[in-house]
N, C-alpha and C. Protein backbone atom coordinates (compact mmCIF):
# COMPACT_ATOMS: atom_id res chain seq x y z
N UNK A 1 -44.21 -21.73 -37.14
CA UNK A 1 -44.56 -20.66 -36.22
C UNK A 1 -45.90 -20.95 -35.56
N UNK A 2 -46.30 -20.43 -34.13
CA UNK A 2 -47.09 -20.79 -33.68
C UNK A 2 -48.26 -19.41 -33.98
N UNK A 3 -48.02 -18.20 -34.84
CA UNK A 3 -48.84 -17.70 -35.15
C UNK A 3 -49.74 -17.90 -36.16
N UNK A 4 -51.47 -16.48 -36.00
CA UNK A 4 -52.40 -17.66 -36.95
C UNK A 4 -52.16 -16.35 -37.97
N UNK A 5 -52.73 -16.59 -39.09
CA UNK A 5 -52.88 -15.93 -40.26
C UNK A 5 -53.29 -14.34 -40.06
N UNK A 6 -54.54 -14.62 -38.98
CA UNK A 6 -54.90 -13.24 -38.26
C UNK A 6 -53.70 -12.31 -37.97
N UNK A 7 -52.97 -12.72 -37.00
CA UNK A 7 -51.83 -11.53 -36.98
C UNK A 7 -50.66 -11.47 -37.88
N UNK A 8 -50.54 -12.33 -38.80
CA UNK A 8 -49.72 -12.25 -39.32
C UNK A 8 -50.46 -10.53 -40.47
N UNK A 9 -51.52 -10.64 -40.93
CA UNK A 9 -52.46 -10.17 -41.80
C UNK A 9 -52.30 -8.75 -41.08
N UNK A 10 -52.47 -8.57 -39.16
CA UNK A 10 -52.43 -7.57 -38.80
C UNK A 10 -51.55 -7.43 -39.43
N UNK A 11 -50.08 -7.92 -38.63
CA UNK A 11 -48.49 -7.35 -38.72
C UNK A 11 -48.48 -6.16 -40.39
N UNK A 12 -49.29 -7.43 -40.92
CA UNK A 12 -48.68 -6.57 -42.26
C UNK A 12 -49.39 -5.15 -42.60
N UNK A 13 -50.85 -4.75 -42.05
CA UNK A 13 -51.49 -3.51 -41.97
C UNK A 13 -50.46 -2.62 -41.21
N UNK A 14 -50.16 -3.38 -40.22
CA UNK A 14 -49.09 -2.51 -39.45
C UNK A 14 -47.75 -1.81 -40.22
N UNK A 15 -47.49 -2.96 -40.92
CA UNK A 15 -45.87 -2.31 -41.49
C UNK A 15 -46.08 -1.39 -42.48
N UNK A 16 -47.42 -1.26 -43.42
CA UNK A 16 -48.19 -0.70 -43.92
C UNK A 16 -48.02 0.81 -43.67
N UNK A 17 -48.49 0.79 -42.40
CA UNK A 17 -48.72 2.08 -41.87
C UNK A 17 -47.43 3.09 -41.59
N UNK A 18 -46.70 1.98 -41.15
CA UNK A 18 -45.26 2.38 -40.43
C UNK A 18 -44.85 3.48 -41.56
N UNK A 19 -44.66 2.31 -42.77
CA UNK A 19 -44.36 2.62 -43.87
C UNK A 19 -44.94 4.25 -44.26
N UNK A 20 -46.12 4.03 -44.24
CA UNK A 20 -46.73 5.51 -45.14
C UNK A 20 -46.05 6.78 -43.66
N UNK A 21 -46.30 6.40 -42.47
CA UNK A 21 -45.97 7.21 -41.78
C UNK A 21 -44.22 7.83 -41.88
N UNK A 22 -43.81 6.81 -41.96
CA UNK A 22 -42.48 7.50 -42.02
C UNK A 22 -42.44 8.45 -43.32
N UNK A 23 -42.54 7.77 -44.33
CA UNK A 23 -42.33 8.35 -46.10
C UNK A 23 -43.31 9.87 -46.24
N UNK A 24 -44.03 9.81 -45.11
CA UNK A 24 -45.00 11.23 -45.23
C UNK A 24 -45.58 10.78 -46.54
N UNK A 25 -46.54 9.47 -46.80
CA UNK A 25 -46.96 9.42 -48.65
C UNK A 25 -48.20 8.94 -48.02
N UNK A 26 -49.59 9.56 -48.56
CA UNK A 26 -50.68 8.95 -48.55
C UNK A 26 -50.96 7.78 -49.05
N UNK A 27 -51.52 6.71 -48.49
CA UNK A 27 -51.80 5.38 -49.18
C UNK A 27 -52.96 5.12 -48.74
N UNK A 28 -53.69 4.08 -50.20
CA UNK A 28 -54.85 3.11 -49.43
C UNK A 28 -54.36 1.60 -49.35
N UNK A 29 -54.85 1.04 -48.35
CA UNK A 29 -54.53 -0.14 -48.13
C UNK A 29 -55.75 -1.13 -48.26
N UNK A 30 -55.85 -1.69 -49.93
CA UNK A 30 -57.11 -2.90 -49.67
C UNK A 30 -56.59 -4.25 -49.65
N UNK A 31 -57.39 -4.60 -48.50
CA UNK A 31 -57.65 -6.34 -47.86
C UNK A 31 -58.15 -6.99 -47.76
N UNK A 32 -58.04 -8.48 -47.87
CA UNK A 32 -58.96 -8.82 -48.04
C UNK A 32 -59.66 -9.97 -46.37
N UNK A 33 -58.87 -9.33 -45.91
CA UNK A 33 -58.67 -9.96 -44.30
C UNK A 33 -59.79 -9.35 -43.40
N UNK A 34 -61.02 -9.48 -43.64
CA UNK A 34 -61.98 -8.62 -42.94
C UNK A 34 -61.81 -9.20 -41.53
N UNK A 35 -61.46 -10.36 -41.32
CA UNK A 35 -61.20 -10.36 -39.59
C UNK A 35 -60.73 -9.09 -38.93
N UNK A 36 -59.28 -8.83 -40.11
CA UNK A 36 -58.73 -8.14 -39.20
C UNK A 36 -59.05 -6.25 -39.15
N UNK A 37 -60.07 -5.96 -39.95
CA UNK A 37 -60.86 -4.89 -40.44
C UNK A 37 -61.87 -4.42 -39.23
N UNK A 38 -62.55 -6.10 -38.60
CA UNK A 38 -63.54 -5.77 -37.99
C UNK A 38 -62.83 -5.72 -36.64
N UNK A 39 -61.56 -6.54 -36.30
CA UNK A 39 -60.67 -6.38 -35.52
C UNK A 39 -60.25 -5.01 -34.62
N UNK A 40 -59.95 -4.19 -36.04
CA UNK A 40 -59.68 -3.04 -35.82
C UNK A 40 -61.20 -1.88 -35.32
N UNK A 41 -62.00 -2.06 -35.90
CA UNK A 41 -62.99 -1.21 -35.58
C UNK A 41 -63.59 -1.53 -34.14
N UNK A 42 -63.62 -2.67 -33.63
CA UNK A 42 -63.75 -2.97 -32.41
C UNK A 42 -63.58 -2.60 -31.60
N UNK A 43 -64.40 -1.79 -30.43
CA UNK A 43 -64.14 -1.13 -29.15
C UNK A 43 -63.34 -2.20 -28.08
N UNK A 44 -63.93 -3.45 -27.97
CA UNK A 44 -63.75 -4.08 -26.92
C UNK A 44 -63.04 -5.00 -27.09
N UNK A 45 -62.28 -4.78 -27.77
CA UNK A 45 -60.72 -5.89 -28.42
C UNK A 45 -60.11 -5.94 -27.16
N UNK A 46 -59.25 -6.67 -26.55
CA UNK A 46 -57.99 -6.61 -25.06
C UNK A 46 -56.59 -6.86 -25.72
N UNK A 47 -56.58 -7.52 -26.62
CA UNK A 47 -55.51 -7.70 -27.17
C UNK A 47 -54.98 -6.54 -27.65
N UNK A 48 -53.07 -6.52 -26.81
CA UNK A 48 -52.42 -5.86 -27.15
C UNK A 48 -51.98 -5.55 -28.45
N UNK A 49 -51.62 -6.33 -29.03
CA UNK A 49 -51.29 -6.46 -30.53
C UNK A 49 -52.17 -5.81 -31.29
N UNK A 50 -53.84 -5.85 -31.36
CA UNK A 50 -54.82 -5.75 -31.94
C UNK A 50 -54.41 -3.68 -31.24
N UNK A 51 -54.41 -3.70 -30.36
CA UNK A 51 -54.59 -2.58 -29.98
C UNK A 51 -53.33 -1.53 -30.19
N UNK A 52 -51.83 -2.20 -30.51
CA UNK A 52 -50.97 -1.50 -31.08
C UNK A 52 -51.38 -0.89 -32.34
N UNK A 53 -52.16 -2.04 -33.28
CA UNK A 53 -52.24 -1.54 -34.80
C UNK A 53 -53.46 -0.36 -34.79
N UNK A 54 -54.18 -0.60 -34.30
CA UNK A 54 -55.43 0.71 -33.70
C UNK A 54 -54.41 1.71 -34.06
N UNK A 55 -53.12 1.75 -32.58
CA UNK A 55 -52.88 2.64 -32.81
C UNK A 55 -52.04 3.82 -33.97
N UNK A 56 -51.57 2.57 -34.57
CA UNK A 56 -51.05 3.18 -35.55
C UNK A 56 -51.83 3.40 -36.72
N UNK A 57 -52.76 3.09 -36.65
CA UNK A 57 -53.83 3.99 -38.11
C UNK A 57 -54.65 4.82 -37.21
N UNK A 58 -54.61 5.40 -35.81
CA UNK A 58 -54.59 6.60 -35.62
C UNK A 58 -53.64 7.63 -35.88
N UNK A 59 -52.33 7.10 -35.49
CA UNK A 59 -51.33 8.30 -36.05
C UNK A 59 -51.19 8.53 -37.20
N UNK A 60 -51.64 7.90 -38.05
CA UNK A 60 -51.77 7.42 -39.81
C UNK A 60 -53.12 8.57 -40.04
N UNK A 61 -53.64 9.34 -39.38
CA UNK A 61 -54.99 9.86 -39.73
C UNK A 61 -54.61 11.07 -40.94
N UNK A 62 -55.50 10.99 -41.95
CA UNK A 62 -55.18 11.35 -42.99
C UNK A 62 -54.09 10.84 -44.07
N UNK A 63 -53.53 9.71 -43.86
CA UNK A 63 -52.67 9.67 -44.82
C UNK A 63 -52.94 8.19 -45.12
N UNK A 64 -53.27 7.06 -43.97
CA UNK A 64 -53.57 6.21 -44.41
C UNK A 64 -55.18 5.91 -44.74
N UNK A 65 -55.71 5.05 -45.95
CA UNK A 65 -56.85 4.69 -45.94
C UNK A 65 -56.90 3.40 -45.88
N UNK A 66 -57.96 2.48 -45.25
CA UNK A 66 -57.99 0.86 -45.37
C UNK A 66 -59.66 0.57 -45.67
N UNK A 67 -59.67 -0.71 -47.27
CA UNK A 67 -60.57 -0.86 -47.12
C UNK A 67 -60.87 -2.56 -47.93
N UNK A 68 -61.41 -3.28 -47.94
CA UNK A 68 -62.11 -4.93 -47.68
C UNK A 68 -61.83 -4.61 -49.69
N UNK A 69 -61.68 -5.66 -49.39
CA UNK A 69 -61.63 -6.32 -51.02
C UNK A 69 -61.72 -8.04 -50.92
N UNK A 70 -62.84 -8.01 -52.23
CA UNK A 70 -63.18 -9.59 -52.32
C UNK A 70 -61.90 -10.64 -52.84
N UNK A 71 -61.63 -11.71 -51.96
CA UNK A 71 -60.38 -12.44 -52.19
C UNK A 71 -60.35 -13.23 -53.15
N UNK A 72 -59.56 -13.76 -54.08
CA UNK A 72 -59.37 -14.51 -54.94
C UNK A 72 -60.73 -14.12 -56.42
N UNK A 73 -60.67 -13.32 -56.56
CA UNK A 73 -61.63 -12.64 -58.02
C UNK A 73 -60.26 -12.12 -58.89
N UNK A 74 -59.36 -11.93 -58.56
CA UNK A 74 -58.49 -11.90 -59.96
C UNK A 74 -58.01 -10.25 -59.78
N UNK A 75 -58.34 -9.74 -58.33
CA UNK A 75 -57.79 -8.30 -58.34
C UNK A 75 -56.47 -8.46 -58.26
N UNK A 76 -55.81 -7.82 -59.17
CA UNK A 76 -53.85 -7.93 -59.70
C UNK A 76 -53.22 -7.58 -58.40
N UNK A 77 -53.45 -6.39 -57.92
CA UNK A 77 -52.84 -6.30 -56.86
C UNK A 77 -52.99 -7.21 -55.40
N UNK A 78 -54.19 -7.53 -55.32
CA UNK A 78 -54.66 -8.15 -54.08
C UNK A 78 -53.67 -9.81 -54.97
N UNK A 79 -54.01 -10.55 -55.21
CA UNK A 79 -53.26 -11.19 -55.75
C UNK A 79 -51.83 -11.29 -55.62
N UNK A 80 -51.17 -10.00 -56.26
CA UNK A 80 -49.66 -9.83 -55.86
C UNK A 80 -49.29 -10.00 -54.61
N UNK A 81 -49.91 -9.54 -53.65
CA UNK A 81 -50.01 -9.35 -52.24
C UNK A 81 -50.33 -10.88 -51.53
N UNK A 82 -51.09 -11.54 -52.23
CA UNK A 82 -51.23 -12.91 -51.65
C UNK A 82 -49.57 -13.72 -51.87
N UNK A 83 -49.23 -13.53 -53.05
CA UNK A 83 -48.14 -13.88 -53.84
C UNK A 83 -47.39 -13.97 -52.73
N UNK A 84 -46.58 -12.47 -52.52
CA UNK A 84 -45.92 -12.21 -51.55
C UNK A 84 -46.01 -12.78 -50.50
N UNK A 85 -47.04 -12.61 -49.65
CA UNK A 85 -47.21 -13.01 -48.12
C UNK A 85 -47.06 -14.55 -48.39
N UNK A 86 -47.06 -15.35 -49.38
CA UNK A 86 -46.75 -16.38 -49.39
C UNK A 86 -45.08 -17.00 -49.73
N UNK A 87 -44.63 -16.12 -50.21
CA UNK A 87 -42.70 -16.37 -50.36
C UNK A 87 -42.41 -15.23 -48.75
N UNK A 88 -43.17 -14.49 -48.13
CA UNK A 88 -42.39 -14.17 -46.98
C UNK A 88 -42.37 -15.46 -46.03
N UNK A 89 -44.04 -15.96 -46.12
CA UNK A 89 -43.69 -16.85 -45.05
C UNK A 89 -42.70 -17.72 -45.10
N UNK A 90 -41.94 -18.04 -45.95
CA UNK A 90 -41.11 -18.85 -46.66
C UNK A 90 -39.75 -18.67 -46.40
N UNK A 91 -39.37 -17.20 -46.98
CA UNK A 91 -38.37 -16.16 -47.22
C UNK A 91 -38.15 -15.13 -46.28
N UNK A 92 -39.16 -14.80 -45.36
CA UNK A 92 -38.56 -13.32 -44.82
C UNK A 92 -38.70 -13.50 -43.70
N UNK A 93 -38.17 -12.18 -43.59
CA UNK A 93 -37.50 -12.27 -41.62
C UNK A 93 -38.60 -12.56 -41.20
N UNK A 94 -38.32 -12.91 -39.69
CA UNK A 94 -38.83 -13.15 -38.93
C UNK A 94 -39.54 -11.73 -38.36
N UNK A 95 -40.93 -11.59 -37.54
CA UNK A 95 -41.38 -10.69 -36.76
C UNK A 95 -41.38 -11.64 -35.13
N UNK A 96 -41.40 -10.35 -34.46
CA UNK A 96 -42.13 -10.39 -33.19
C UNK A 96 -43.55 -9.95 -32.44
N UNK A 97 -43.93 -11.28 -32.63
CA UNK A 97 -45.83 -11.26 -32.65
C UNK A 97 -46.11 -12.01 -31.94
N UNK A 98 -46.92 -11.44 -30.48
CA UNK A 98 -46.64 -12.55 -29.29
C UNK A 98 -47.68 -13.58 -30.08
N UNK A 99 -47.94 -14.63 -29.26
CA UNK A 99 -48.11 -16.11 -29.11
C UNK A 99 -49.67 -15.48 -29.41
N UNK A 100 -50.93 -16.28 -29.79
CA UNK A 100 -52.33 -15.71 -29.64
C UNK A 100 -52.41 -16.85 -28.21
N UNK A 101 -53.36 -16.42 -27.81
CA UNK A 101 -54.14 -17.15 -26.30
C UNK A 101 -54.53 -18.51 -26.68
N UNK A 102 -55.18 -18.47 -28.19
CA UNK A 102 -55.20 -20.02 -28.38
C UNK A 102 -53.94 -21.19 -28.21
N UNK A 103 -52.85 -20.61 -29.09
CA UNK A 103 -51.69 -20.90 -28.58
C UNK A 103 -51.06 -21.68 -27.25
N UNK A 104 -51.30 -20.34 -26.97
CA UNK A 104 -50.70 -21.23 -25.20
C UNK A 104 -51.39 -21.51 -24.30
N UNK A 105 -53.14 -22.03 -24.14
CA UNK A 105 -54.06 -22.07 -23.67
C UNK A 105 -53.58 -23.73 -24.74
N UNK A 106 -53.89 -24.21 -25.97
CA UNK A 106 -53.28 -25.50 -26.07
C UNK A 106 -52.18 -25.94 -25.78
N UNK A 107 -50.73 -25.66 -25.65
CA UNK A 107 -49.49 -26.18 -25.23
C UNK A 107 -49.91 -25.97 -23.94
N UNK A 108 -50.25 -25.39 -22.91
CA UNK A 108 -50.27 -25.41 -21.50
C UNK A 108 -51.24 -26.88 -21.05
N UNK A 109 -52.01 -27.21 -21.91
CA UNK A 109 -53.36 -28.44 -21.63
C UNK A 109 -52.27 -29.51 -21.98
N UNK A 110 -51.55 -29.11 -23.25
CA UNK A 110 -51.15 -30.61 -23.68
C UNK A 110 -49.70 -31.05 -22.91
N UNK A 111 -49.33 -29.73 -22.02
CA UNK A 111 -48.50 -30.23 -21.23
C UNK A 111 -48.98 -30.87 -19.74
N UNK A 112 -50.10 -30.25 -19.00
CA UNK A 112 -50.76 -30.96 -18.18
C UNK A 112 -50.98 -32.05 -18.34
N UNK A 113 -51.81 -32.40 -19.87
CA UNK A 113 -51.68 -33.90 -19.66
C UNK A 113 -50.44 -34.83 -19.67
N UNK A 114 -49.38 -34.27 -20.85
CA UNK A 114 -48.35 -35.14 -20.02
C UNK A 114 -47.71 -35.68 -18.80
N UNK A 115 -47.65 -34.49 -17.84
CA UNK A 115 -47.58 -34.14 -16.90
C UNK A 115 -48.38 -35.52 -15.91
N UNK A 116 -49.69 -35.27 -16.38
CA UNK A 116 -50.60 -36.31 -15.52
C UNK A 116 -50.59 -37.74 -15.97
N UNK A 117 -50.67 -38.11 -17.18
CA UNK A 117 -50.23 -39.23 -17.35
C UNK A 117 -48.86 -39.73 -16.69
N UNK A 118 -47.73 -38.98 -16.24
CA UNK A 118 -46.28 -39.65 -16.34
C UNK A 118 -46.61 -39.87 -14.48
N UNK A 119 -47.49 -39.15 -13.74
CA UNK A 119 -47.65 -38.90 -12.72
C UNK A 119 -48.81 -40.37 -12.33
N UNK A 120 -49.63 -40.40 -13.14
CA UNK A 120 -51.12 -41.25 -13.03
C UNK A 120 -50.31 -42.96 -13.79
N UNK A 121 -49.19 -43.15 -14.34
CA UNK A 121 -48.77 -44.44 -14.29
C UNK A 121 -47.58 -44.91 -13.45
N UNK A 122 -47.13 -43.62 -12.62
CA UNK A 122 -46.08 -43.99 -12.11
C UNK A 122 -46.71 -44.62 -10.59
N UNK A 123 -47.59 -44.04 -10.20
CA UNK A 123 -48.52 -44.78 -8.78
C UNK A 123 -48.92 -45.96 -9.11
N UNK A 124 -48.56 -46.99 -8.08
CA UNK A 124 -49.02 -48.30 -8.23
C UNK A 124 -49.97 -49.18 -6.83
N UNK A 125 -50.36 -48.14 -5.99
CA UNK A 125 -50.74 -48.45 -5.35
C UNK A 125 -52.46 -49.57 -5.58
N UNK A 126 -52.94 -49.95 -4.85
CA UNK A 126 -54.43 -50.86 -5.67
C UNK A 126 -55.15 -50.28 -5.98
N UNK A 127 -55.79 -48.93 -5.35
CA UNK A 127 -56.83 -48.47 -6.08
C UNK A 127 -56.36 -47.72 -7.23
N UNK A 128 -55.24 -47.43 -7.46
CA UNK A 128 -54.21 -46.87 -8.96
C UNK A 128 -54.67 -48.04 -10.48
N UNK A 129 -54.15 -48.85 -9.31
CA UNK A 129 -53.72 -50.07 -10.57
C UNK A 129 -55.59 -50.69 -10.74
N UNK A 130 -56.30 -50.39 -10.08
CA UNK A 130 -57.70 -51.04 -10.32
C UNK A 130 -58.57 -49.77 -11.34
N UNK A 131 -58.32 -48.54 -11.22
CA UNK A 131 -58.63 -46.99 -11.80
C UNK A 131 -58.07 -47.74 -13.20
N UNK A 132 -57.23 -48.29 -13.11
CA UNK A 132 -55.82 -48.14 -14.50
C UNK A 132 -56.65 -49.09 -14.93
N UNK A 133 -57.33 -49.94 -14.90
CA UNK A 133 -57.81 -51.45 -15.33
C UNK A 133 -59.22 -50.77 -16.16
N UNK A 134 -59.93 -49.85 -15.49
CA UNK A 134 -60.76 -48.85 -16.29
C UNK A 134 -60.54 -47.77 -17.17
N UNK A 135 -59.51 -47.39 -16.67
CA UNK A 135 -59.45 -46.12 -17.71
C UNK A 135 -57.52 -46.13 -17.93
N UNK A 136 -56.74 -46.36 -18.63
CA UNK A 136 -55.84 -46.81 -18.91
C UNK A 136 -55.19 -45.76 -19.28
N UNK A 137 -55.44 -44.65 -19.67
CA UNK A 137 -54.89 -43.37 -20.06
C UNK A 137 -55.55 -42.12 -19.45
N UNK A 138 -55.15 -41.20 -19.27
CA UNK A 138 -55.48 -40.08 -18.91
C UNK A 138 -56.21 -39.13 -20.00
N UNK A 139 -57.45 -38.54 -19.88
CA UNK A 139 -58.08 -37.93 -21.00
C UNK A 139 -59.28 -36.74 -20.23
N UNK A 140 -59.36 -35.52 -21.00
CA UNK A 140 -60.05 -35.25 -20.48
C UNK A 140 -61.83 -35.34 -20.43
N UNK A 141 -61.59 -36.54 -21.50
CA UNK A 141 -62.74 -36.54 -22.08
C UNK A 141 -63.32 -37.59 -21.27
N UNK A 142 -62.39 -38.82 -20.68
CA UNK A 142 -63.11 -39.36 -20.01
C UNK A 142 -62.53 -39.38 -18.40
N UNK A 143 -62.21 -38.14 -17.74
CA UNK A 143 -62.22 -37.37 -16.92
C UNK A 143 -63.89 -38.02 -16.07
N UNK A 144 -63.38 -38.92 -14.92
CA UNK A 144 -64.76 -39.20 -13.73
C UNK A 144 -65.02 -37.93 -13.05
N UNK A 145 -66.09 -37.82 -13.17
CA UNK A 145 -66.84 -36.35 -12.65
C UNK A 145 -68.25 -36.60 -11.95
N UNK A 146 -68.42 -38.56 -11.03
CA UNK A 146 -69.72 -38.92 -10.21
C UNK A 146 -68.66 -39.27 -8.92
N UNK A 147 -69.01 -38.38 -8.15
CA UNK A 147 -68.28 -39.49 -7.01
C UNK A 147 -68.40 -40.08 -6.51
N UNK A 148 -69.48 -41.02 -6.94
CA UNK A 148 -70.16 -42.80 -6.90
C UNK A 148 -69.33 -43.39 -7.33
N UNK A 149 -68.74 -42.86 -8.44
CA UNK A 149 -67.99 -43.97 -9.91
C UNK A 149 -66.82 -43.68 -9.06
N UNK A 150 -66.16 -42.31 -8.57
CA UNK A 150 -65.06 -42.32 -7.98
C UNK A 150 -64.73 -43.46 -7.02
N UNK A 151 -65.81 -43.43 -6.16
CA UNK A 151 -65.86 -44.21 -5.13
C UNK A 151 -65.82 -45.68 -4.46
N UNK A 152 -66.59 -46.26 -5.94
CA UNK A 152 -66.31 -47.50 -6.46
C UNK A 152 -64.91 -48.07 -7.42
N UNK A 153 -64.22 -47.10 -7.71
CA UNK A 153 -63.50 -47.50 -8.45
C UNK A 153 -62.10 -47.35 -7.48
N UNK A 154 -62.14 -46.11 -6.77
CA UNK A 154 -60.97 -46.39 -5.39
C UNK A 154 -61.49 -47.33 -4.38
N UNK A 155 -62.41 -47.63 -4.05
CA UNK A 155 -62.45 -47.94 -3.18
C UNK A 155 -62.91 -47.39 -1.60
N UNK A 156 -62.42 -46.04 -2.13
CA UNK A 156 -62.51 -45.45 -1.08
C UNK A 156 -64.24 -44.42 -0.39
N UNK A 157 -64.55 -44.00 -0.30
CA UNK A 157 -65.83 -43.99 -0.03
C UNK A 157 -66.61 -44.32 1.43
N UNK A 158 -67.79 -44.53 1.41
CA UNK A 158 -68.95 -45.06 2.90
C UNK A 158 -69.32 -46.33 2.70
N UNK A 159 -68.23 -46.79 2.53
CA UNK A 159 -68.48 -48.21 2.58
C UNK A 159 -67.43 -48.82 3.82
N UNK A 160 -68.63 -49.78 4.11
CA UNK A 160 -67.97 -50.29 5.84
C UNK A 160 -66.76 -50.78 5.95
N UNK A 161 -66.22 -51.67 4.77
CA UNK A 161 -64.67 -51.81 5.17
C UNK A 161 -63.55 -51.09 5.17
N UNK A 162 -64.11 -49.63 4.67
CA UNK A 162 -63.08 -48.76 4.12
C UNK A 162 -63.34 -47.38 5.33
N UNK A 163 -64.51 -47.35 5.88
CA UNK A 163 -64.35 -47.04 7.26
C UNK A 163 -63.86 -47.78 8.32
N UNK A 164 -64.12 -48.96 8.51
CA UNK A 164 -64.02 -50.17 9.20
C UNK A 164 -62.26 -49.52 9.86
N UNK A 165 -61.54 -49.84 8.57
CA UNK A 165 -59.88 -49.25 8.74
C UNK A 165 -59.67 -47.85 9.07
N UNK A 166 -60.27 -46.96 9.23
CA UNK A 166 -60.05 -45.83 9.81
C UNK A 166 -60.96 -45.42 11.04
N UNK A 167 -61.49 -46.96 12.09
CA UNK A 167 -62.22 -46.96 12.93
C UNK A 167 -63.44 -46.09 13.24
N UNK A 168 -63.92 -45.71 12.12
CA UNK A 168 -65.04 -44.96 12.17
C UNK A 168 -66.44 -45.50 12.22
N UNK A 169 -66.26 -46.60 11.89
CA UNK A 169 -67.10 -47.61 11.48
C UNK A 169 -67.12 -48.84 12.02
N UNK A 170 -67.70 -49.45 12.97
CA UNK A 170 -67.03 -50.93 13.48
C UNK A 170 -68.05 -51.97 12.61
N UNK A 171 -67.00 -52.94 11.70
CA UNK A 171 -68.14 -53.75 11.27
C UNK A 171 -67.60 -55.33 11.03
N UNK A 172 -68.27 -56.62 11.60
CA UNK A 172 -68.47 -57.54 11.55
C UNK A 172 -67.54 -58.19 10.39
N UNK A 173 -68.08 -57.59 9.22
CA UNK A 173 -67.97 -58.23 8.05
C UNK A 173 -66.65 -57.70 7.46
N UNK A 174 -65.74 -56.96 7.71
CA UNK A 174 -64.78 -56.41 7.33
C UNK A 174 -63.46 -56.66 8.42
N UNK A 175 -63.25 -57.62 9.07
CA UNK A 175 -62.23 -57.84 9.89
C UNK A 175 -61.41 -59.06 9.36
């Protein structure tokens, strides 16, 4: 799955809630997921998801309580609960929990670069194949960003023979 632990951690405050809400049964809910604690208290969250579960421990007012517990100290229940969330990921249904932004903010890059590589070896023109002799793969790391280096390396540029051919330039030495 391309989700992170964070919403999965929400999801489950959420079903939490669902839970006490329907059953009309007061519950406390301790976690040990303070991301998603401080998540929730957060005015300026945008995320929808983040902002569904808001809302449901508002409608939860009075019946649900939520509160931070230290992870892995040997609390039985918090424990059980790790237990679990570890045979669901395994074992249980599936949810619907959109994608986080990290997500598809990386598959969208790592498809661009494919994209540009299949595009950046298929040109064979000379200043392609002379670019290619320097930098052989597409990266964004070594992404030219002087347009000196550009310029020298196409060719293309204020240099007299490369005006010379687009008659802008009349010069001696380039005929």
């Amino acid at each position: 799955t391309q989700n992170t632990v964070f919403q999965a951690e929400l999801a489950d405050l959420g079903e939490a809630v669902d839970w006490a809400i329907e059953n009309k049964k007061k519950i406390n809910i301790n976690t040990d997921s303070r991301s998603s604690i401080e998540a929730l208290k957060s005015y300026g969250s945008r995320s929808k998801f983040v902002i569904s579960i808001k809302n449901k421990f508002f409608l939860s007012v009075g019946l649900v309580g939520l509160a931070w517990v230290k992870a892995h100290v040997g609390i039985p229940g918090n424990e059980l609960a790790d237990h679990f969330a570890k045979l669901a990921s395994v074992e249980g249904e599936e949810m619907d929990i959109p994608f986080p932004y990290s997500f598809v903010k990386f598959t969208l890059k790592k498809k661009l670069l494919e994209d540009w590589q299949i595009y950046y070896g298929a040109n064979e023109t000379a200043s392609e194949n002379r670019i290619r002799g320097f930098v052989p793969l597409v990266d964004t790391k070594t992404l030219i960003k002087s347009r000196y280096l550009i310029y020298f390396l196409t060719g293309h540029g204020p240099f007299p023979c490369y005006l010379s051919r687009f008659k802008i330039l009349s010069s001696p030495l380039c005929e």
